[in-house]
Protein backbone atom coordinates (compact mmCIF):
# COMPACT_ATOMS: atom_id res chain seq x y z
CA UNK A 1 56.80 -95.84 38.09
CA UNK A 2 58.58 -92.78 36.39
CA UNK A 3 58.65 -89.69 38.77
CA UNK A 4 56.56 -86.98 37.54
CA UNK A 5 58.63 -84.04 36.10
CA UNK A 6 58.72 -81.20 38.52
CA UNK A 7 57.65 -78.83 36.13
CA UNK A 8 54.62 -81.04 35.97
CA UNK A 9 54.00 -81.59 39.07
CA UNK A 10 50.36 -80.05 40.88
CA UNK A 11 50.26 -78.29 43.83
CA UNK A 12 47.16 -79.66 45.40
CA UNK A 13 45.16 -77.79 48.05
CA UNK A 14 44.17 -79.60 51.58
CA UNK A 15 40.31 -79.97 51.63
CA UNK A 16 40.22 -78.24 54.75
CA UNK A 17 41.68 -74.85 53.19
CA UNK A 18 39.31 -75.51 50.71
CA UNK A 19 36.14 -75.54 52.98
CA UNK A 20 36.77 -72.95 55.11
CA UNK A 21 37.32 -70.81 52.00
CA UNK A 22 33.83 -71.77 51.66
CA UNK A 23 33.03 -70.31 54.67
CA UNK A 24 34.54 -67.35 54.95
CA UNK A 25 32.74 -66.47 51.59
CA UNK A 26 29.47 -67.89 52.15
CA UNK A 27 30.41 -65.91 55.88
CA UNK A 28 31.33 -62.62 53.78
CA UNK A 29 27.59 -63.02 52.01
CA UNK A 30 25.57 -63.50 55.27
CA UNK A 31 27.25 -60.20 56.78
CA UNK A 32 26.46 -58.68 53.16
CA UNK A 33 22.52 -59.30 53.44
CA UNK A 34 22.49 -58.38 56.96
CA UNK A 35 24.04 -54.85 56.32
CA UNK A 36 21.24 -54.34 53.46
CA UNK A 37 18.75 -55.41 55.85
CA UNK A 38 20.37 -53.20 58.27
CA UNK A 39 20.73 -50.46 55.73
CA UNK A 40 16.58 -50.41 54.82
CA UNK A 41 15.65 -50.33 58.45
CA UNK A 42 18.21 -47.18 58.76
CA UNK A 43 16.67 -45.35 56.07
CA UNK A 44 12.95 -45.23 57.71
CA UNK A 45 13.88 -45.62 61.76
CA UNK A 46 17.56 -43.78 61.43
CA UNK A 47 20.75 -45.72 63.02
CA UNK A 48 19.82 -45.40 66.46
CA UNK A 49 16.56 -47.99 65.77
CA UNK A 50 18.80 -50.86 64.75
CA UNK A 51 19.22 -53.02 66.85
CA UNK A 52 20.32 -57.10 67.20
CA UNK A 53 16.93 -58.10 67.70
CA UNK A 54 15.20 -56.07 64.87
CA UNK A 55 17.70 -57.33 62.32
CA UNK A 56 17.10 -61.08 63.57
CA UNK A 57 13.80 -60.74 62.80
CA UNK A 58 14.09 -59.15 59.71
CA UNK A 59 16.84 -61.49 58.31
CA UNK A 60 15.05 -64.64 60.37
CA UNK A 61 18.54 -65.09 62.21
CA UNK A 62 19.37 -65.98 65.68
CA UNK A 63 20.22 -62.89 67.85
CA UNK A 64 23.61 -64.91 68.58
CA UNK A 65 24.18 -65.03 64.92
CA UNK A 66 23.67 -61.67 64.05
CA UNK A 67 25.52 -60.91 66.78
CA UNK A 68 28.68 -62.68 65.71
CA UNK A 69 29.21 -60.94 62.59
CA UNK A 70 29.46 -57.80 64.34
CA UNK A 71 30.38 -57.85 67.50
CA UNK A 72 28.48 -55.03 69.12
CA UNK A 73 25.59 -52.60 68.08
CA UNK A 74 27.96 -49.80 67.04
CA UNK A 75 29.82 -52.09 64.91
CA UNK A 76 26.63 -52.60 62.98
CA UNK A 77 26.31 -49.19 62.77
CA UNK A 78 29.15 -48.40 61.55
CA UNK A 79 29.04 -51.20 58.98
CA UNK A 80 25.91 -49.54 57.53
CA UNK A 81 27.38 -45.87 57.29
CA UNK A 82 30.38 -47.53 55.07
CA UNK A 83 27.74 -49.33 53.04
CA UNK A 84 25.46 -45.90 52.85
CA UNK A 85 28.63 -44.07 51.51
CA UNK A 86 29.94 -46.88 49.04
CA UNK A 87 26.35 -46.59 47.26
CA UNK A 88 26.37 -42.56 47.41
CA UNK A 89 29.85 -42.49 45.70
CA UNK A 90 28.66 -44.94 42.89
CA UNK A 91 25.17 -43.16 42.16
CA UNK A 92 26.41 -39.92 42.47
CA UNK A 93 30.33 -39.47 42.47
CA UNK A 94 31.71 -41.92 40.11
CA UNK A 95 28.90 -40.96 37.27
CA UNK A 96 29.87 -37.66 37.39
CA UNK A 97 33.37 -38.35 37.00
CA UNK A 98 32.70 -38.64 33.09
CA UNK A 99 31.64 -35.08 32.61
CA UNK A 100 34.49 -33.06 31.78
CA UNK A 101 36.02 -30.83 34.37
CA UNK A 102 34.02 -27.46 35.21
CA UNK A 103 30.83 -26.40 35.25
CA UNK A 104 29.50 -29.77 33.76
CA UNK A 105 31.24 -31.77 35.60
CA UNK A 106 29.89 -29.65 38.90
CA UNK A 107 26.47 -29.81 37.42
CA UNK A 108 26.73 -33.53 37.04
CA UNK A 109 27.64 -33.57 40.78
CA UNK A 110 24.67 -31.57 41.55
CA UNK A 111 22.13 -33.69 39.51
CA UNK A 112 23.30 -37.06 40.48
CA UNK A 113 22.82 -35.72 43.75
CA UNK A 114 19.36 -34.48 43.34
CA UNK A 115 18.21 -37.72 41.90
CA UNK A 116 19.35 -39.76 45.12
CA UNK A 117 17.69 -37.24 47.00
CA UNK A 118 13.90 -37.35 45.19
CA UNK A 119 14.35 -41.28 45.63
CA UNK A 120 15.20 -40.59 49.75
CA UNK A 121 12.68 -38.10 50.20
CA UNK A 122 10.14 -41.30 50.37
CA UNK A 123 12.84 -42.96 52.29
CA UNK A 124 15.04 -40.99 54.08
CA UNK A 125 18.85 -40.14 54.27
CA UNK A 126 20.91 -41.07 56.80
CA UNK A 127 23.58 -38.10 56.37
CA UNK A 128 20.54 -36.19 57.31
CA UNK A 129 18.39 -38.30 60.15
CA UNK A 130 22.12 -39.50 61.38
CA UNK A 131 23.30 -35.82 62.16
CA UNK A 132 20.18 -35.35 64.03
CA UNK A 133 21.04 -38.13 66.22
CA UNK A 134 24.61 -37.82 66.83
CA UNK A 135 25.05 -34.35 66.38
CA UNK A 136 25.81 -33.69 70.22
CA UNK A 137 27.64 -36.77 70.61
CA UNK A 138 31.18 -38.14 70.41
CA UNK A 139 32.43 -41.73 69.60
CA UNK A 140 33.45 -44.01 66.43
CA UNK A 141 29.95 -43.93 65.02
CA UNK A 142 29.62 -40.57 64.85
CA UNK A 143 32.85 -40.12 63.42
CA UNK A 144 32.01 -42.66 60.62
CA UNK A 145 29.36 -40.63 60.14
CA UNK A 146 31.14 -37.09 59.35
CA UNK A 147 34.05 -38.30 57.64
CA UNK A 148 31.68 -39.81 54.89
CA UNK A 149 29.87 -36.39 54.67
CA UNK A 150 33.21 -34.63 54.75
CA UNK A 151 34.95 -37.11 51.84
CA UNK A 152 31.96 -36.09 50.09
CA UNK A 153 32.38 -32.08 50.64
CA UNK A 154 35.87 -32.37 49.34
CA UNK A 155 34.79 -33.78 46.13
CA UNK A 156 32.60 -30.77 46.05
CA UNK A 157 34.74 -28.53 46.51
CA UNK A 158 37.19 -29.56 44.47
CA UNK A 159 34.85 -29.63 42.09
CA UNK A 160 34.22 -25.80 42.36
CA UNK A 161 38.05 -25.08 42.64
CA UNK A 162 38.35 -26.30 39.05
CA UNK A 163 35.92 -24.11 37.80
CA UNK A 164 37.93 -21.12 39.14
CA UNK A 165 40.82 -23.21 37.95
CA UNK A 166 39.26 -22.86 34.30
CA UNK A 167 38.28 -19.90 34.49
CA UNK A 168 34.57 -20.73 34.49
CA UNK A 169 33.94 -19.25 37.99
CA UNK A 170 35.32 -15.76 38.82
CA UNK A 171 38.76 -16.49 40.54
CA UNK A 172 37.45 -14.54 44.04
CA UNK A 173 35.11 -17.46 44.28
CA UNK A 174 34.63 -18.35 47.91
CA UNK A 175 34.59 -22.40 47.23
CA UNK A 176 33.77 -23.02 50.88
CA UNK A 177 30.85 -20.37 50.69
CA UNK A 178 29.44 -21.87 47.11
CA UNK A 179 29.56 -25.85 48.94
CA UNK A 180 27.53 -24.33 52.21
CA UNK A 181 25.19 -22.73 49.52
CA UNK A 182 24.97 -26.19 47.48
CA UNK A 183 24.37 -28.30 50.31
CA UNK A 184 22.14 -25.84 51.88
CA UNK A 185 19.78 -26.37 48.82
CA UNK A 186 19.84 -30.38 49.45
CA UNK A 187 19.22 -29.43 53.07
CA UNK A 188 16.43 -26.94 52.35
CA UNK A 189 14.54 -29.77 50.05
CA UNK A 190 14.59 -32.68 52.62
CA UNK A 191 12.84 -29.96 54.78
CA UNK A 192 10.11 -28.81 52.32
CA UNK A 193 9.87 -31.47 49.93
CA UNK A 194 9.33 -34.49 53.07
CA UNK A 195 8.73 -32.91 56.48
CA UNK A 196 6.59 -29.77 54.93
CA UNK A 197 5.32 -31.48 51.42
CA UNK A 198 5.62 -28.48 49.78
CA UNK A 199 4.77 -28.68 46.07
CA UNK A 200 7.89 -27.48 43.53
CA UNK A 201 10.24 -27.89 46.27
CA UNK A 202 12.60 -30.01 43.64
CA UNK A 203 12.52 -27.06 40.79
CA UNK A 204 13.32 -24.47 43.46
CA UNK A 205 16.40 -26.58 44.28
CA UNK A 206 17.23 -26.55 40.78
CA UNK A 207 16.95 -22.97 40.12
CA UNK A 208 18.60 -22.40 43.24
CA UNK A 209 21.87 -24.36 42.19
CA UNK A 210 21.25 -22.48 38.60
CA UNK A 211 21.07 -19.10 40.20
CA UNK A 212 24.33 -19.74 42.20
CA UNK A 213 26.30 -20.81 39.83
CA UNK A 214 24.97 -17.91 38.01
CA UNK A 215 25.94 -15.26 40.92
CA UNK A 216 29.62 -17.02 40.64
CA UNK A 217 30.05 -17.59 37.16
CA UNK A 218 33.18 -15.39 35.26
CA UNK A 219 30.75 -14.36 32.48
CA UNK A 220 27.36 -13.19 32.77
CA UNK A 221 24.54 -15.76 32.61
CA UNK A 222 22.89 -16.03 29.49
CA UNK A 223 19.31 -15.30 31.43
CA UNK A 224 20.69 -12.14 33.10
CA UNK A 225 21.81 -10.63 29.60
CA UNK A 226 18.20 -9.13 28.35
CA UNK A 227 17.87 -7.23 31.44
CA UNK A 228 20.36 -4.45 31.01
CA UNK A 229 17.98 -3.12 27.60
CA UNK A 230 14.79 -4.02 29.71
CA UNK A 231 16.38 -1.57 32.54
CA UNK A 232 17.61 0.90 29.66
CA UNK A 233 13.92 0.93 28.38
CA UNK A 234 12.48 1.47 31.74
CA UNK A 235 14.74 4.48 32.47
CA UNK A 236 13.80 5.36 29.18
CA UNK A 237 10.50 6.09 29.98
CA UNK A 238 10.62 7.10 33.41
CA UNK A 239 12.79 10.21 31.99
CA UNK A 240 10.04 10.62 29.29
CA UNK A 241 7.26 10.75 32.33
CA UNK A 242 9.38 13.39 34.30
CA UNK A 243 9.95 15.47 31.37
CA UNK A 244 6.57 15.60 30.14
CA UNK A 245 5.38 16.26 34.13
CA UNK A 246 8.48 19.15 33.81
């Protein structure tokens, strides 16, 4: 029998290979479903309620299996801050990213932002219940934790230094002062709009980003332009009142 050409020739792959490709990927999708299961539990109890045992029962898993996916609690923890800040960038970074640089592209920043946060005031956010926890603590989770929060500030702010950059925000612009003023607004709102239940709390966090961009912005605001005549007029008359008193 002729010898195959080598050019011809098939590299063939050893079943076993094969299988525990299998495996790994069918591995890959268990540790996937046990992070969302993770991540939903989280969101309500914060990351200091997971635990091995909760997740078995919520995935109907063996502790032991759970368990070998991760390796320890904080592992787990971890695994759900990553997953937490993979879905923040791609419901509210990467959107935003289509708005051209500036004010828009700010804006879209802010508003993506907002409408994770209407959807989390019914379920909570773990920047927010996770600093609470680990806020006076020290160790890889919390680290996880403020690295994600402070990748997210620098898109921010680099957000804001572009503005200044294009000459859309006055150039004295304080871009560390405008994020603490942003992300006090998103702080503000988890406070009223879900501990307090305070009606409006999502339109005052609106007007509030409005109003600072306003207070920053190179050219006067469009809103603030019919006061100087309605302050003209009142001066206006108050002269007329103090002459005819005269």
């Amino acid at each position: 029998m002729p010898a195959i050409p080598e050019s011809r020739q098939v590299t063939r792959i050893p079943r076993a290979r094969s299988g525990t490709g299998r495996a790994l990927q069918k591995g890959q999708q268990t540790k996937a479903a046990i992070v969302e299961a993770a991540l939903g539990l989280a969101t309500h109890i914060g990351l200091e309620g997971l635990s091995i045992g909760a997740l078995a029962d919520v995935t109907g898993m063996s502790k032991s299996g759970v368990f070998a996916h991760f390796g320890s609690r904080e592992e787990l923890q971890i695994s759900v801050i990553r997953e937490y800040h993979t879905r923040f960038e791609q419901e509210v970074f990467y959107p935003a990213m289509s708005a051209a640089r500036g004010v828009g592209r700010l804006s879209a920043l802010f508003d993506n932002w907002m409408k994770r946060t209407s959807i989390e005031i019914d379920s909570g956010c773990i920047y927010i219940s996770g600093a609470v926890e680990f806020d006076d603590r020290t160790g890889p989770v919390r680290d996880a934790l403020a690295s994600s929060v402070l990748t997210w500030h620098a898109a921010m702010r680099r957000a804001i230094e572009q503005c200044k950059v294009l000459g859309e925000l006055r150039a004295d612009t304080d871009a560390e002062q405008m994020l603490f003023e942003i992300h006090g607004l998103i702080l503000a709102l988890h406070y009223e709009a879900r501990f307090l239940q305070t009606p409006g709390s999502m339109g005052r966090a609106v007007q509030g980003f409005h109003n600072t961009v306003a207070r920053y912005s190179a050219e006067p605001s469009a809103e603030a332009a019919p006061a100087a005549p309605a302050a003209a007029k009142r001066r206006k008359v108050s002269n007329q009142t103090t002459t005819s008193k005269e």
